[in-house]
Every structure is written in structure tokens, then in C-alpha cells.
PDB file of N, CA and C in Angstrom:
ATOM      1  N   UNK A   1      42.093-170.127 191.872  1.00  0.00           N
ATOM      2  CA  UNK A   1      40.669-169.847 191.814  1.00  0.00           C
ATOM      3  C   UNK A   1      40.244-169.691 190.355  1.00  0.00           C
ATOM      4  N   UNK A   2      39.281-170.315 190.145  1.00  0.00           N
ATOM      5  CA  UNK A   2      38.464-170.368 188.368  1.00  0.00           C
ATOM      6  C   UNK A   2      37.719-169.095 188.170  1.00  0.00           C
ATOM      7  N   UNK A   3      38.488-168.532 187.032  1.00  0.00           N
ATOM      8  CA  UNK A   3      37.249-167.078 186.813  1.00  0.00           C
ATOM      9  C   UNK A   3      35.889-167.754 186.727  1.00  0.00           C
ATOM     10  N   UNK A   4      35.162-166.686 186.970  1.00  0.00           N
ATOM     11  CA  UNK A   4      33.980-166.807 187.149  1.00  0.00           C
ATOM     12  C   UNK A   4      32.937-166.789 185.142  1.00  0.00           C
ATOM     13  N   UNK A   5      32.374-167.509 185.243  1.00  0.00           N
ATOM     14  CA  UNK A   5      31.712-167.898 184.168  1.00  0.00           C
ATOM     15  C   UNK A   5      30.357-167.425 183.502  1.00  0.00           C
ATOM     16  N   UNK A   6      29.335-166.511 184.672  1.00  0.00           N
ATOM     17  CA  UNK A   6      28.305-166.023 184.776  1.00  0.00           C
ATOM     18  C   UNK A   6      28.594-164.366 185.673  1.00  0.00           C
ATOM     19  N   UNK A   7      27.714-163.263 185.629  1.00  0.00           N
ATOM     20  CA  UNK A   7      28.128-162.862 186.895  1.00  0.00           C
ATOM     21  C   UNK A   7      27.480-163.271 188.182  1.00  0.00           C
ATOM     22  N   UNK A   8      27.976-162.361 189.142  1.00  0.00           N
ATOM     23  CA  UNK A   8      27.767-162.209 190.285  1.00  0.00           C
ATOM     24  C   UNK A   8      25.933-162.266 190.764  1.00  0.00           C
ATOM     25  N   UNK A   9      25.692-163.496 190.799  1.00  0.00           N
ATOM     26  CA  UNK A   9      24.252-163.459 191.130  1.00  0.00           C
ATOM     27  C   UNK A   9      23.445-164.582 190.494  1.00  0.00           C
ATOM     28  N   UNK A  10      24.125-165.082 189.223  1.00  0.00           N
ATOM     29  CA  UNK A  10      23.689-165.692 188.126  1.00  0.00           C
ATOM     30  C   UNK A  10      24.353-167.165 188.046  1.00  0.00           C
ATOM     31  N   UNK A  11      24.814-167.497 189.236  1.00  0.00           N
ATOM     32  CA  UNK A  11      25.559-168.843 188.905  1.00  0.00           C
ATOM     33  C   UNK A  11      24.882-169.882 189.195  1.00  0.00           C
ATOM     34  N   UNK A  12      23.252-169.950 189.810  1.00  0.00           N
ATOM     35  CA  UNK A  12      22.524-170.912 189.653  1.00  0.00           C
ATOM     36  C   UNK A  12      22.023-171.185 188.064  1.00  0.00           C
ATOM     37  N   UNK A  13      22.605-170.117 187.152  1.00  0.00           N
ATOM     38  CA  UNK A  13      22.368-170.912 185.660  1.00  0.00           C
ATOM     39  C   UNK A  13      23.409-171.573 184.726  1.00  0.00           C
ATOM     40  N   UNK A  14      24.426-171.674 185.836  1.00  0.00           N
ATOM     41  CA  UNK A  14      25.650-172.106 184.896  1.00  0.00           C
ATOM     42  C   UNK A  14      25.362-173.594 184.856  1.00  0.00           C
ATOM     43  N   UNK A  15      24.460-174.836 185.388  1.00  0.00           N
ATOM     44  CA  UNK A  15      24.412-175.490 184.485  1.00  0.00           C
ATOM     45  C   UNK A  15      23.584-175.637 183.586  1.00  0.00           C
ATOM     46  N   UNK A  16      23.629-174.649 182.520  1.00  0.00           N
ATOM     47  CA  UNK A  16      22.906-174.435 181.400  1.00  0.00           C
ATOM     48  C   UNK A  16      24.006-173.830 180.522  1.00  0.00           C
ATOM     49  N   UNK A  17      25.018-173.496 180.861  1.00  0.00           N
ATOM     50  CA  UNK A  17      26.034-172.358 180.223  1.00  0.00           C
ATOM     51  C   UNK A  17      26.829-173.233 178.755  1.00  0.00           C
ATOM     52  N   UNK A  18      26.015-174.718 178.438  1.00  0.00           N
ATOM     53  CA  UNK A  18      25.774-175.157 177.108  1.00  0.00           C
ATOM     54  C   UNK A  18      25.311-174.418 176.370  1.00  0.00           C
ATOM     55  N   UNK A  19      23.950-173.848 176.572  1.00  0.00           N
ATOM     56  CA  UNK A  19      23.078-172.868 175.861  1.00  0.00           C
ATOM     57  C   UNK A  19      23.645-171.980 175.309  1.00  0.00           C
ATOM     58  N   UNK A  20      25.143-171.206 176.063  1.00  0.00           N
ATOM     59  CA  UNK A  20      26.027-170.309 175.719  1.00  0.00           C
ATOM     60  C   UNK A  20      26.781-170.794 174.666  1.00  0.00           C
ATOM     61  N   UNK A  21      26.009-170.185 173.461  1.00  0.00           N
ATOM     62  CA  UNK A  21      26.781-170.172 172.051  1.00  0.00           C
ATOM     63  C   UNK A  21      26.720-168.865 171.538  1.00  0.00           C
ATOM     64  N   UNK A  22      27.752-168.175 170.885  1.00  0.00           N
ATOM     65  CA  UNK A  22      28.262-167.054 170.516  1.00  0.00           C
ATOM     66  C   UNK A  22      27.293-167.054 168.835  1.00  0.00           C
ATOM     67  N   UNK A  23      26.943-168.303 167.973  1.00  0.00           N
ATOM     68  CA  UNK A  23      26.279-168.078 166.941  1.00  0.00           C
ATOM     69  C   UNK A  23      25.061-168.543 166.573  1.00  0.00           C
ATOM     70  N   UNK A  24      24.261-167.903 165.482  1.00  0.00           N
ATOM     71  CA  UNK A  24      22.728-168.144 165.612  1.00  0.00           C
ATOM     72  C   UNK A  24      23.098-169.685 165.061  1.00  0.00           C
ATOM     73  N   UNK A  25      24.138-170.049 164.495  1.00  0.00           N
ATOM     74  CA  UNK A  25      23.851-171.209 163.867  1.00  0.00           C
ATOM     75  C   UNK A  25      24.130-172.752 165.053  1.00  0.00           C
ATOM     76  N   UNK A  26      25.116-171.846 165.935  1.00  0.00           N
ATOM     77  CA  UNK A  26      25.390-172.943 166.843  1.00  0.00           C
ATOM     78  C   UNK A  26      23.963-173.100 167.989  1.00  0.00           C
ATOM     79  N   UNK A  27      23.261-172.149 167.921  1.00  0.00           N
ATOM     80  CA  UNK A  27      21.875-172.287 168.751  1.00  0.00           C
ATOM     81  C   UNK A  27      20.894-173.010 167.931  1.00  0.00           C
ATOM     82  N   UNK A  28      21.044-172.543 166.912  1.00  0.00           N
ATOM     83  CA  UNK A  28      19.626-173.643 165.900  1.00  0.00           C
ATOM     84  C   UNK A  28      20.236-175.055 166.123  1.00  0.00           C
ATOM     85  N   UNK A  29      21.604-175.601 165.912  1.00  0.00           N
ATOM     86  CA  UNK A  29      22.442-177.031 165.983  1.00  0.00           C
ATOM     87  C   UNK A  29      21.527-177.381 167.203  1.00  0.00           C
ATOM     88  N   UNK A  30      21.918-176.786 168.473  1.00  0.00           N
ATOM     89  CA  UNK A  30      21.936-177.223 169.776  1.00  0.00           C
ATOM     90  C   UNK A  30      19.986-177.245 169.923  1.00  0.00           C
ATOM     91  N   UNK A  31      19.520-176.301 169.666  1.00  0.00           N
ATOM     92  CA  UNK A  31      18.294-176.466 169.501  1.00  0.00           C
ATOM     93  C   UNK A  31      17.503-177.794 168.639  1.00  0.00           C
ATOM     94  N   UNK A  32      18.286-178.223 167.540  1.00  0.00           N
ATOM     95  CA  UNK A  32      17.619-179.165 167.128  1.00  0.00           C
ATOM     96  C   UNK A  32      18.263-180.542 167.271  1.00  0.00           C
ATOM     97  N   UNK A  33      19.404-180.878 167.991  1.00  0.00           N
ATOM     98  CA  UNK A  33      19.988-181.803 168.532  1.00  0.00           C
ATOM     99  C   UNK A  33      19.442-182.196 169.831  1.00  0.00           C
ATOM    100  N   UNK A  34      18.899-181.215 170.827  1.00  0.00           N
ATOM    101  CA  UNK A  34      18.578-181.763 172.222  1.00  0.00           C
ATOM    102  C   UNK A  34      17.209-181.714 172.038  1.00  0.00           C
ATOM    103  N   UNK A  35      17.319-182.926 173.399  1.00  0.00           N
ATOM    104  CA  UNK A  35      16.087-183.324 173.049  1.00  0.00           C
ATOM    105  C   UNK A  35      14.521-182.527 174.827  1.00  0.00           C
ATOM    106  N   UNK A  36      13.724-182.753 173.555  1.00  0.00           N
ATOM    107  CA  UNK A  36      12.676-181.241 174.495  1.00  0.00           C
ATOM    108  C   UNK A  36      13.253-181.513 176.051  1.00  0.00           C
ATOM    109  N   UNK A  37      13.095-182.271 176.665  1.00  0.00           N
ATOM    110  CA  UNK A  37      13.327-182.662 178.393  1.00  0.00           C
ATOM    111  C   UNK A  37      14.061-181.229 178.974  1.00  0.00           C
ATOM    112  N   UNK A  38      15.575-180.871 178.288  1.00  0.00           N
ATOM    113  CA  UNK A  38      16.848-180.266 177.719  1.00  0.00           C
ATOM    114  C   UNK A  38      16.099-179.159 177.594  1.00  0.00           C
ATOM    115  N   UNK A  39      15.702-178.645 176.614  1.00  0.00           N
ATOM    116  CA  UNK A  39      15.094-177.486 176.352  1.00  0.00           C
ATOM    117  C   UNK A  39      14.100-177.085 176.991  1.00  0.00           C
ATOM    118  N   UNK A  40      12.970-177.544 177.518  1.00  0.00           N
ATOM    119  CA  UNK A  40      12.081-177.051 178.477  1.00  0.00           C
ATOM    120  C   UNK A  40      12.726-176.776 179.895  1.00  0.00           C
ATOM    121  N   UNK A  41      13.614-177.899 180.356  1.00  0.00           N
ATOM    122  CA  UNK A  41      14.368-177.431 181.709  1.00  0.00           C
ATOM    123  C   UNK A  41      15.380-176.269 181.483  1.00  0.00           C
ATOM    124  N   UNK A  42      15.947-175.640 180.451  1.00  0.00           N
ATOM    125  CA  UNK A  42      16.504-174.699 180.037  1.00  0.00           C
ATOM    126  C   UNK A  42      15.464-173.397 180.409  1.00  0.00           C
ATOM    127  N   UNK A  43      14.506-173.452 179.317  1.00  0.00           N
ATOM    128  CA  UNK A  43      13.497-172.473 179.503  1.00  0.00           C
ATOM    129  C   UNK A  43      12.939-172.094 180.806  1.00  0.00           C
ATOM    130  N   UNK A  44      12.510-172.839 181.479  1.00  0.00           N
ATOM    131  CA  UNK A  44      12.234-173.062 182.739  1.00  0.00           C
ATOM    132  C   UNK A  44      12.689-172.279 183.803  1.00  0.00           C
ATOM    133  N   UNK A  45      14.022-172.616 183.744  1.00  0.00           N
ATOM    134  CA  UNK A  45      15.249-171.769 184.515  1.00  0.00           C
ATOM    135  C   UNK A  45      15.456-170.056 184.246  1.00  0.00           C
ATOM    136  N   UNK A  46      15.355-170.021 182.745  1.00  0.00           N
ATOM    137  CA  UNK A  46      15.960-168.848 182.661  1.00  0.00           C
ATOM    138  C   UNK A  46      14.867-167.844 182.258  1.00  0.00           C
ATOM    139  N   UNK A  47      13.085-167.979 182.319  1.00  0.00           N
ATOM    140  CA  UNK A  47      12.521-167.482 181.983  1.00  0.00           C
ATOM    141  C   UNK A  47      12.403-166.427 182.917  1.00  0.00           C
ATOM    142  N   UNK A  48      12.015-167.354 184.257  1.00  0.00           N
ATOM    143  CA  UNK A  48      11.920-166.398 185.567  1.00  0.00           C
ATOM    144  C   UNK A  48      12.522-165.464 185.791  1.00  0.00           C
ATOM    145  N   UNK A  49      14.274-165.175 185.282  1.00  0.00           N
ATOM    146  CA  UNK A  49      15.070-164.606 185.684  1.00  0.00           C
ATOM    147  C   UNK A  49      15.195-163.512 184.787  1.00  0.00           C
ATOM    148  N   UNK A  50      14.600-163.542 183.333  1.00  0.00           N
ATOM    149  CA  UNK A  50      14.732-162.506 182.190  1.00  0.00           C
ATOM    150  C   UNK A  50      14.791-161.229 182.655  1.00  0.00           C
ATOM    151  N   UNK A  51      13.795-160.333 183.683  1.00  0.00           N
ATOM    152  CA  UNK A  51      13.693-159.397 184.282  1.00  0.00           C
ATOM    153  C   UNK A  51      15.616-158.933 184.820  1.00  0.00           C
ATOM    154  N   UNK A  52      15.522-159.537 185.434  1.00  0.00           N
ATOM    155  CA  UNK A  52      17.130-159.334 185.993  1.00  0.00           C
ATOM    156  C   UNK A  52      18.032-159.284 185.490  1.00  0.00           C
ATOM    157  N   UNK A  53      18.042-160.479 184.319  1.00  0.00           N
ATOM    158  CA  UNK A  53      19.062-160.596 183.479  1.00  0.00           C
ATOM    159  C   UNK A  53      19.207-159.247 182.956  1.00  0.00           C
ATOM    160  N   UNK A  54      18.169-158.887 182.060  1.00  0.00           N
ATOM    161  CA  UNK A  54      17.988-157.821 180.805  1.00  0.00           C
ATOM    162  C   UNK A  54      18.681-156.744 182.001  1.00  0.00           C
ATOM    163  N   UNK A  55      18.279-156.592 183.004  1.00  0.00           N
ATOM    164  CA  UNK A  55      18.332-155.359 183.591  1.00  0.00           C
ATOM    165  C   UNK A  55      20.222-155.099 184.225  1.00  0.00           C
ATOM    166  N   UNK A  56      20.838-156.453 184.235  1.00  0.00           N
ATOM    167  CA  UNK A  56      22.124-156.810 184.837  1.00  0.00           C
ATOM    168  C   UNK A  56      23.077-156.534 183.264  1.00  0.00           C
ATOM    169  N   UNK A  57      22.219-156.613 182.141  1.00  0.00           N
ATOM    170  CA  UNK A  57      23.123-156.944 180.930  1.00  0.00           C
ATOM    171  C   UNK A  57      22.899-155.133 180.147  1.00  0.00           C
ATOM    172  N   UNK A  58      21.578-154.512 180.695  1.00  0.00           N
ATOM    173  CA  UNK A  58      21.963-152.975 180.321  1.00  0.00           C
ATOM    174  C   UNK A  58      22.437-152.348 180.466  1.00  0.00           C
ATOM    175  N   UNK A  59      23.480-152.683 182.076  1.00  0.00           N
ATOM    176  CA  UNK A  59      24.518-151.619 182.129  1.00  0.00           C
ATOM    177  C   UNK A  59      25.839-151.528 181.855  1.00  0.00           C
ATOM    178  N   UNK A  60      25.955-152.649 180.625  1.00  0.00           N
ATOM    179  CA  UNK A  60      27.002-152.376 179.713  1.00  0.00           C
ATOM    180  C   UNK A  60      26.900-151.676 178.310  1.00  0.00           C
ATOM    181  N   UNK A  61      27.865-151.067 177.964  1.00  0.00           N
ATOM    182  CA  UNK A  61      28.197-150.446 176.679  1.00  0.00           C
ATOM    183  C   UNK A  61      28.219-151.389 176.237  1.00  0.00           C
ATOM    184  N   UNK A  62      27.911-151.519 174.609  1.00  0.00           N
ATOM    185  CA  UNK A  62      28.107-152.708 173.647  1.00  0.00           C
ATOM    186  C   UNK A  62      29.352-153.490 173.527  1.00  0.00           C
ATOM    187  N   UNK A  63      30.246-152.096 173.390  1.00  0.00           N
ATOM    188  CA  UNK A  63      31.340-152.654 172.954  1.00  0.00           C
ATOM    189  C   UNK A  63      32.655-153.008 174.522  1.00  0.00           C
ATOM    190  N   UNK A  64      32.020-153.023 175.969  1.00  0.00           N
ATOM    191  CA  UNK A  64      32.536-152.856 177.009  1.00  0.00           C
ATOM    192  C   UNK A  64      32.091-154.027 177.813  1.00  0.00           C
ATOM    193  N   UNK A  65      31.159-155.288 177.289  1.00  0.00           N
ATOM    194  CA  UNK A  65      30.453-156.389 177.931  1.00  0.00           C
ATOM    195  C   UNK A  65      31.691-156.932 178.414  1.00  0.00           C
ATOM    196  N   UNK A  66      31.770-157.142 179.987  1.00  0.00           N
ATOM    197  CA  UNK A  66      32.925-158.098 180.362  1.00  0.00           C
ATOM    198  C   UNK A  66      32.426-159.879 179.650  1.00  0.00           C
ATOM    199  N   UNK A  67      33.536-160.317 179.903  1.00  0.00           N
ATOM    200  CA  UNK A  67      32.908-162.036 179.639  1.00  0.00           C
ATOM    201  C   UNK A  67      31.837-163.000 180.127  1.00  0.00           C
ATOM    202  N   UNK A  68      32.076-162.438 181.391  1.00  0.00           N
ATOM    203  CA  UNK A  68      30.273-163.612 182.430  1.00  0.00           C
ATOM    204  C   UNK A  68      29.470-162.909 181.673  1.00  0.00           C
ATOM    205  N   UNK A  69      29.846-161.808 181.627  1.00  0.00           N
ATOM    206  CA  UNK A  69      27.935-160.701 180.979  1.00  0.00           C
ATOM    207  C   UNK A  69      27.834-161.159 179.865  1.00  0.00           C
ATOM    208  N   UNK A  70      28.479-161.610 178.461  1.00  0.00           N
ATOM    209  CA  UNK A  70      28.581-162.201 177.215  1.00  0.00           C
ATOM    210  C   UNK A  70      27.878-163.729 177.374  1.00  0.00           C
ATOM    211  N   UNK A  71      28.359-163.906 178.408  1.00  0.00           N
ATOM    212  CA  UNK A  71      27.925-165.716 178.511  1.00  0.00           C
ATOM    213  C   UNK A  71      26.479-165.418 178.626  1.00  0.00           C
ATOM    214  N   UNK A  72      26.009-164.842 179.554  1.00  0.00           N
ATOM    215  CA  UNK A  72      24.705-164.620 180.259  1.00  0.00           C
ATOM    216  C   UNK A  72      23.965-164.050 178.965  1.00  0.00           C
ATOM    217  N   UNK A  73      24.679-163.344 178.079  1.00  0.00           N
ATOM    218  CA  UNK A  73      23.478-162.497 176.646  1.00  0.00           C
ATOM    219  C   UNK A  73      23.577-163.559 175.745  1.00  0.00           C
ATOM    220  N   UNK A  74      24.533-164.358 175.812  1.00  0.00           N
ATOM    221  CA  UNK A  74      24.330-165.721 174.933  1.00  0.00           C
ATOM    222  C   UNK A  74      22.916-166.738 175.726  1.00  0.00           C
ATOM    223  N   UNK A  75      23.189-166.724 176.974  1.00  0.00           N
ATOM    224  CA  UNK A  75      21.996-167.382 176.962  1.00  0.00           C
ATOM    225  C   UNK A  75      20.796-166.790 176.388  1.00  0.00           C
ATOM    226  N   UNK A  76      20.754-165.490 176.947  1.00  0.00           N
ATOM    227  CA  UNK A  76      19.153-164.892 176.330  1.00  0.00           C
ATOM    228  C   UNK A  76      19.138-165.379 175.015  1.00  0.00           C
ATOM    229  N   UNK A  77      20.162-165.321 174.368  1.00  0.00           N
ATOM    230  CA  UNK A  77      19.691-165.203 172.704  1.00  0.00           C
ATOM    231  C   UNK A  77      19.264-166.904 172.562  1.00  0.00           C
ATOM    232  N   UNK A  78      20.040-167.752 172.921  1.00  0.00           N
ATOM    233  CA  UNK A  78      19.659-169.164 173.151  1.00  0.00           C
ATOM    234  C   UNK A  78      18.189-169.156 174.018  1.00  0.00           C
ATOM    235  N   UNK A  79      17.647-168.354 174.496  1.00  0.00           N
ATOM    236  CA  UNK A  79      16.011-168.378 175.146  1.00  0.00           C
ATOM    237  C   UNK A  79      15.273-168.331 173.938  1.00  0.00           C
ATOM    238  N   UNK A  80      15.661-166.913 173.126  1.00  0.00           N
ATOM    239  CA  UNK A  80      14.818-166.587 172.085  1.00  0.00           C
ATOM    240  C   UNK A  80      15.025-167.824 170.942  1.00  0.00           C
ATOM    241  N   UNK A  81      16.118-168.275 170.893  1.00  0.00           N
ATOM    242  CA  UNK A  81      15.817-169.347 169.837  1.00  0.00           C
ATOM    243  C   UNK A  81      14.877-170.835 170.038  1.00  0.00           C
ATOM    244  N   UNK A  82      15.001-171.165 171.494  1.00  0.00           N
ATOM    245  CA  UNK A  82      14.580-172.322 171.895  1.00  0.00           C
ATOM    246  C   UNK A  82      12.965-172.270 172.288  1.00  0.00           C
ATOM    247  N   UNK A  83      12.409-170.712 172.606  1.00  0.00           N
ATOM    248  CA  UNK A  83      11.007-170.225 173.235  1.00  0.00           C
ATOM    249  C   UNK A  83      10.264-171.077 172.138  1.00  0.00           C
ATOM    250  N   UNK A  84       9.844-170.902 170.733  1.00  0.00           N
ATOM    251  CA  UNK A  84       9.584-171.424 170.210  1.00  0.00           C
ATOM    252  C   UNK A  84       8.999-173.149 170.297  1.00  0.00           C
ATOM    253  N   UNK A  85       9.722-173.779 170.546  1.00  0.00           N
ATOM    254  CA  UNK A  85      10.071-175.237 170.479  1.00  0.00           C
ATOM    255  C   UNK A  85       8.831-175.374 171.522  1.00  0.00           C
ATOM    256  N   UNK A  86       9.468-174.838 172.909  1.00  0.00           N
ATOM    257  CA  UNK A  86       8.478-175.003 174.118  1.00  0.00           C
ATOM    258  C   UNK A  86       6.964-174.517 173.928  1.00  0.00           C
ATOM    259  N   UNK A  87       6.393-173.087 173.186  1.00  0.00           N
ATOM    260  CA  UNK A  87       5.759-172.220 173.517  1.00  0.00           C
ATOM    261  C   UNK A  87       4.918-172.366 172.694  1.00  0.00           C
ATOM    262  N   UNK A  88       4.966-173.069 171.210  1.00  0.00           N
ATOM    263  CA  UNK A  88       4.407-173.210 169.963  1.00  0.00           C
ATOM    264  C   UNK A  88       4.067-174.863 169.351  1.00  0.00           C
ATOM    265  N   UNK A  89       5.772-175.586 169.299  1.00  0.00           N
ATOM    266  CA  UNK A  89       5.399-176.466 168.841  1.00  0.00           C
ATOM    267  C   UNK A  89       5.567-177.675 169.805  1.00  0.00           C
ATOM    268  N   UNK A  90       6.316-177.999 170.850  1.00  0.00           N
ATOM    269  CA  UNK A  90       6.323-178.967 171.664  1.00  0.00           C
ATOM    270  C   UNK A  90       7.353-179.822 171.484  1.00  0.00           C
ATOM    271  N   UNK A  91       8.535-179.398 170.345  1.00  0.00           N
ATOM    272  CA  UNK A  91       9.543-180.335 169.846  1.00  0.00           C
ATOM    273  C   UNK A  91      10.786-179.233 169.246  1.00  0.00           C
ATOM    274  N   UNK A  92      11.670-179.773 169.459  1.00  0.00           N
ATOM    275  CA  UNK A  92      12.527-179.036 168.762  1.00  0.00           C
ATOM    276  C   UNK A  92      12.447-178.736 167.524  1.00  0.00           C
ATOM    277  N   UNK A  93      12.304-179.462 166.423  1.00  0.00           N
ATOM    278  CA  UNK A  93      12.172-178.807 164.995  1.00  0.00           C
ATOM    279  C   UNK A  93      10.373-178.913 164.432  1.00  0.00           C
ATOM    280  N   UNK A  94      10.016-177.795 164.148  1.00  0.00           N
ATOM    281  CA  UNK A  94       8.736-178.116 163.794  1.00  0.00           C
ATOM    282  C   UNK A  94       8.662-179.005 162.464  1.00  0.00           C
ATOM    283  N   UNK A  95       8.093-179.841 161.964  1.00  0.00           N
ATOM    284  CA  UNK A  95       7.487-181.229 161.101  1.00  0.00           C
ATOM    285  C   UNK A  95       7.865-179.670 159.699  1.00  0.00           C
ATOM    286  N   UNK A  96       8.848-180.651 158.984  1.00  0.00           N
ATOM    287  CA  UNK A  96       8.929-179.829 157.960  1.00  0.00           C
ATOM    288  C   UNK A  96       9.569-178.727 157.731  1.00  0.00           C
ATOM    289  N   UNK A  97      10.355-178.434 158.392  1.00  0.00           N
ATOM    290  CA  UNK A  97      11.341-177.127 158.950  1.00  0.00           C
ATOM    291  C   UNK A  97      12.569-177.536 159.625  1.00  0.00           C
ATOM    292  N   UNK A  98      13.807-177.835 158.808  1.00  0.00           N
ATOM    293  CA  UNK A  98      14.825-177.466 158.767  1.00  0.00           C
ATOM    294  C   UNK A  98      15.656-176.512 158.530  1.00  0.00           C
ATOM    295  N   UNK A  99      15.504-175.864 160.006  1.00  0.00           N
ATOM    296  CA  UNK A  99      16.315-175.022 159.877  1.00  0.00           C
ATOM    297  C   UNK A  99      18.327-174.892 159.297  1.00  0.00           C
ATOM    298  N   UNK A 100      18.807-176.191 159.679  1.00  0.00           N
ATOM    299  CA  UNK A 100      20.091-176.535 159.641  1.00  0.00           C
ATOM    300  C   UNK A 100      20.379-176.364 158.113  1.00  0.00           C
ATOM    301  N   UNK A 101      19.446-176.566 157.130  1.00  0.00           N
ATOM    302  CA  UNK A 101      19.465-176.226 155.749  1.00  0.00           C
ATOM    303  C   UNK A 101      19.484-174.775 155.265  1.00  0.00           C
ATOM    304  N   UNK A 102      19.245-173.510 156.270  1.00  0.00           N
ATOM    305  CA  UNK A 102      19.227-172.761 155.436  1.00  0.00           C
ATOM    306  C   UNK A 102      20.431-171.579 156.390  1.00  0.00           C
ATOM    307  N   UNK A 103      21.158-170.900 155.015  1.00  0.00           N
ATOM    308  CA  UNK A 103      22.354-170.032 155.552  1.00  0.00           C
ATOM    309  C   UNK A 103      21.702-168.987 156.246  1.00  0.00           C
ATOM    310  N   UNK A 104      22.862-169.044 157.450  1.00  0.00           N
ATOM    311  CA  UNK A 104      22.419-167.498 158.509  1.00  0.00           C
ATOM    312  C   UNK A 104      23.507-166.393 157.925  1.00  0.00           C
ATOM    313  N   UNK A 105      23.147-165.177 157.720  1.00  0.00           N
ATOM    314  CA  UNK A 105      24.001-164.103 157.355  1.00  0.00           C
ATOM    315  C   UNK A 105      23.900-163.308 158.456  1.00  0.00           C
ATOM    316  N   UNK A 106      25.363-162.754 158.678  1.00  0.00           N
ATOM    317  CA  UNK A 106      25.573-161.884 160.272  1.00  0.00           C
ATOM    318  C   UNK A 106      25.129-160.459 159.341  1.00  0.00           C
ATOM    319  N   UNK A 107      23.607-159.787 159.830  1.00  0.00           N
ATOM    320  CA  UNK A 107      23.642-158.618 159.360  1.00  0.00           C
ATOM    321  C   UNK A 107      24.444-157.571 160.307  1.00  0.00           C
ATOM    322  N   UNK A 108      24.810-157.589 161.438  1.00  0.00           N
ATOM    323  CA  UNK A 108      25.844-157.202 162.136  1.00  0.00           C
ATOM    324  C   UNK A 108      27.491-157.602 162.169  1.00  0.00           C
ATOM    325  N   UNK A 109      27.510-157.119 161.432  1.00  0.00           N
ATOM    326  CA  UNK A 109      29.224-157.033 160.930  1.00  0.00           C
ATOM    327  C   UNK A 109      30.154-157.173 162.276  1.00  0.00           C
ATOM    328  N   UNK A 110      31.050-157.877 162.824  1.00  0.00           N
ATOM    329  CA  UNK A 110      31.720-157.499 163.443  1.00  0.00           C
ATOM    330  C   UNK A 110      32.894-155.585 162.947  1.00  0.00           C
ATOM    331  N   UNK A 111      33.246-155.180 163.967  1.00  0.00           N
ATOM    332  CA  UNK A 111      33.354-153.914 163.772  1.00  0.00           C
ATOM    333  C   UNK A 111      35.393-154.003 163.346  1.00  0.00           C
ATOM    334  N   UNK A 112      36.157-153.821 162.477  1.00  0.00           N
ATOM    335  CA  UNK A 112      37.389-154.268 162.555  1.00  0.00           C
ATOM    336  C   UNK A 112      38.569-153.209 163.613  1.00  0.00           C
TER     337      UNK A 112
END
């Protein structure tokens, strides 16, 4: 049997679980590589569900997130990067804004 990839409730978004990238830089890539179709059917899916999500992903400790729950907060953060595209400009990179050009710094340190 395949561990499970999302939790318990959430596996009508696993085909989206592309979206699930661990860095801001691998979400801006994926954000400005796919094309809108991709990103609006993304948004689409996982907007409705934000309520639940947020509320399924607060009852972990930070440092205690099992793995489906990690996948699932990677998507949110992949919502917040892609909302944009859909909500503002209608395309993945707005005319003149490359993002892929400029360095992301983790102001959250991993903890050693």
C-alpha cells in the first residue's frame, strides 16, 4: 500500500500535488513555466477548499507537521504565489517582471 500523499480528506487535490514545492524559488519557476490553463485550474480547485485546509493545517505544531500536512501547506504557499497571475494580471509573468532574475533569501532559517 502507497503512503498517502495529502491527508485524509484532501486527495481530490493530489492531482495538483506539482504545485507542491518546498521553495519560493521552485514556485516562481513553476509559476512562470506553466501555462495560465495550469494555473487557473490549480486555483480553481484549491481556492474553495482554503477554509479547511488552513483549519486541517492548524492543528499542527510547527515543528510536528506530518508529511501529507507539508504537501498540503506547500500547496497553499503555491496558491499565494500563483493568486496573482489569475486575480491581477491574467498571465503568468506580468510584461516586464522577471521574477526568475531576482535572489530569494530564506528569512526563516532552517533551525539546526
Amino acid at each position: 500500500m502507497s503512503e498517502r500523499q495529502l491527508p485524509e480528506g484532501f486527495q481530490d487535490l493530489e492531482p495538483y500535488l506539482e504545485w507542491s514545492l518546498a521553495t519560493d524559488r521552485e514556485r516562481s519557476i513553476k509559476r512562470q513555466t506553466s501555462p495560465m490553463t495550469k494555473i487557473t485550474a490549480f486555483y480553481h480547485a484549491i481556492v474553495p477548499r482554503m477554509d479547511e485546509i488552513l483549519a486541517h493545517l492548524e492543528q499542527y505544531p510547527l515543528e510536528q507537521v506530518p508529511a501529507d500536512a507539508q504537501s498540503l501547506f506547500y500547496l497553499t504557499l503555491s496558491l499565494a504565489k500563483i493568486a496573482p497571475a489569475v486575480e491581477m494580471y491574467g498571465e503568468p509573468v506580468p510584461e516586464g517582471l522577471d521574477a526568475l532574475r531576482l535572489e530569494n533569501i530564506d528569512i526563516y532559517p532552517t533551525r539546526g
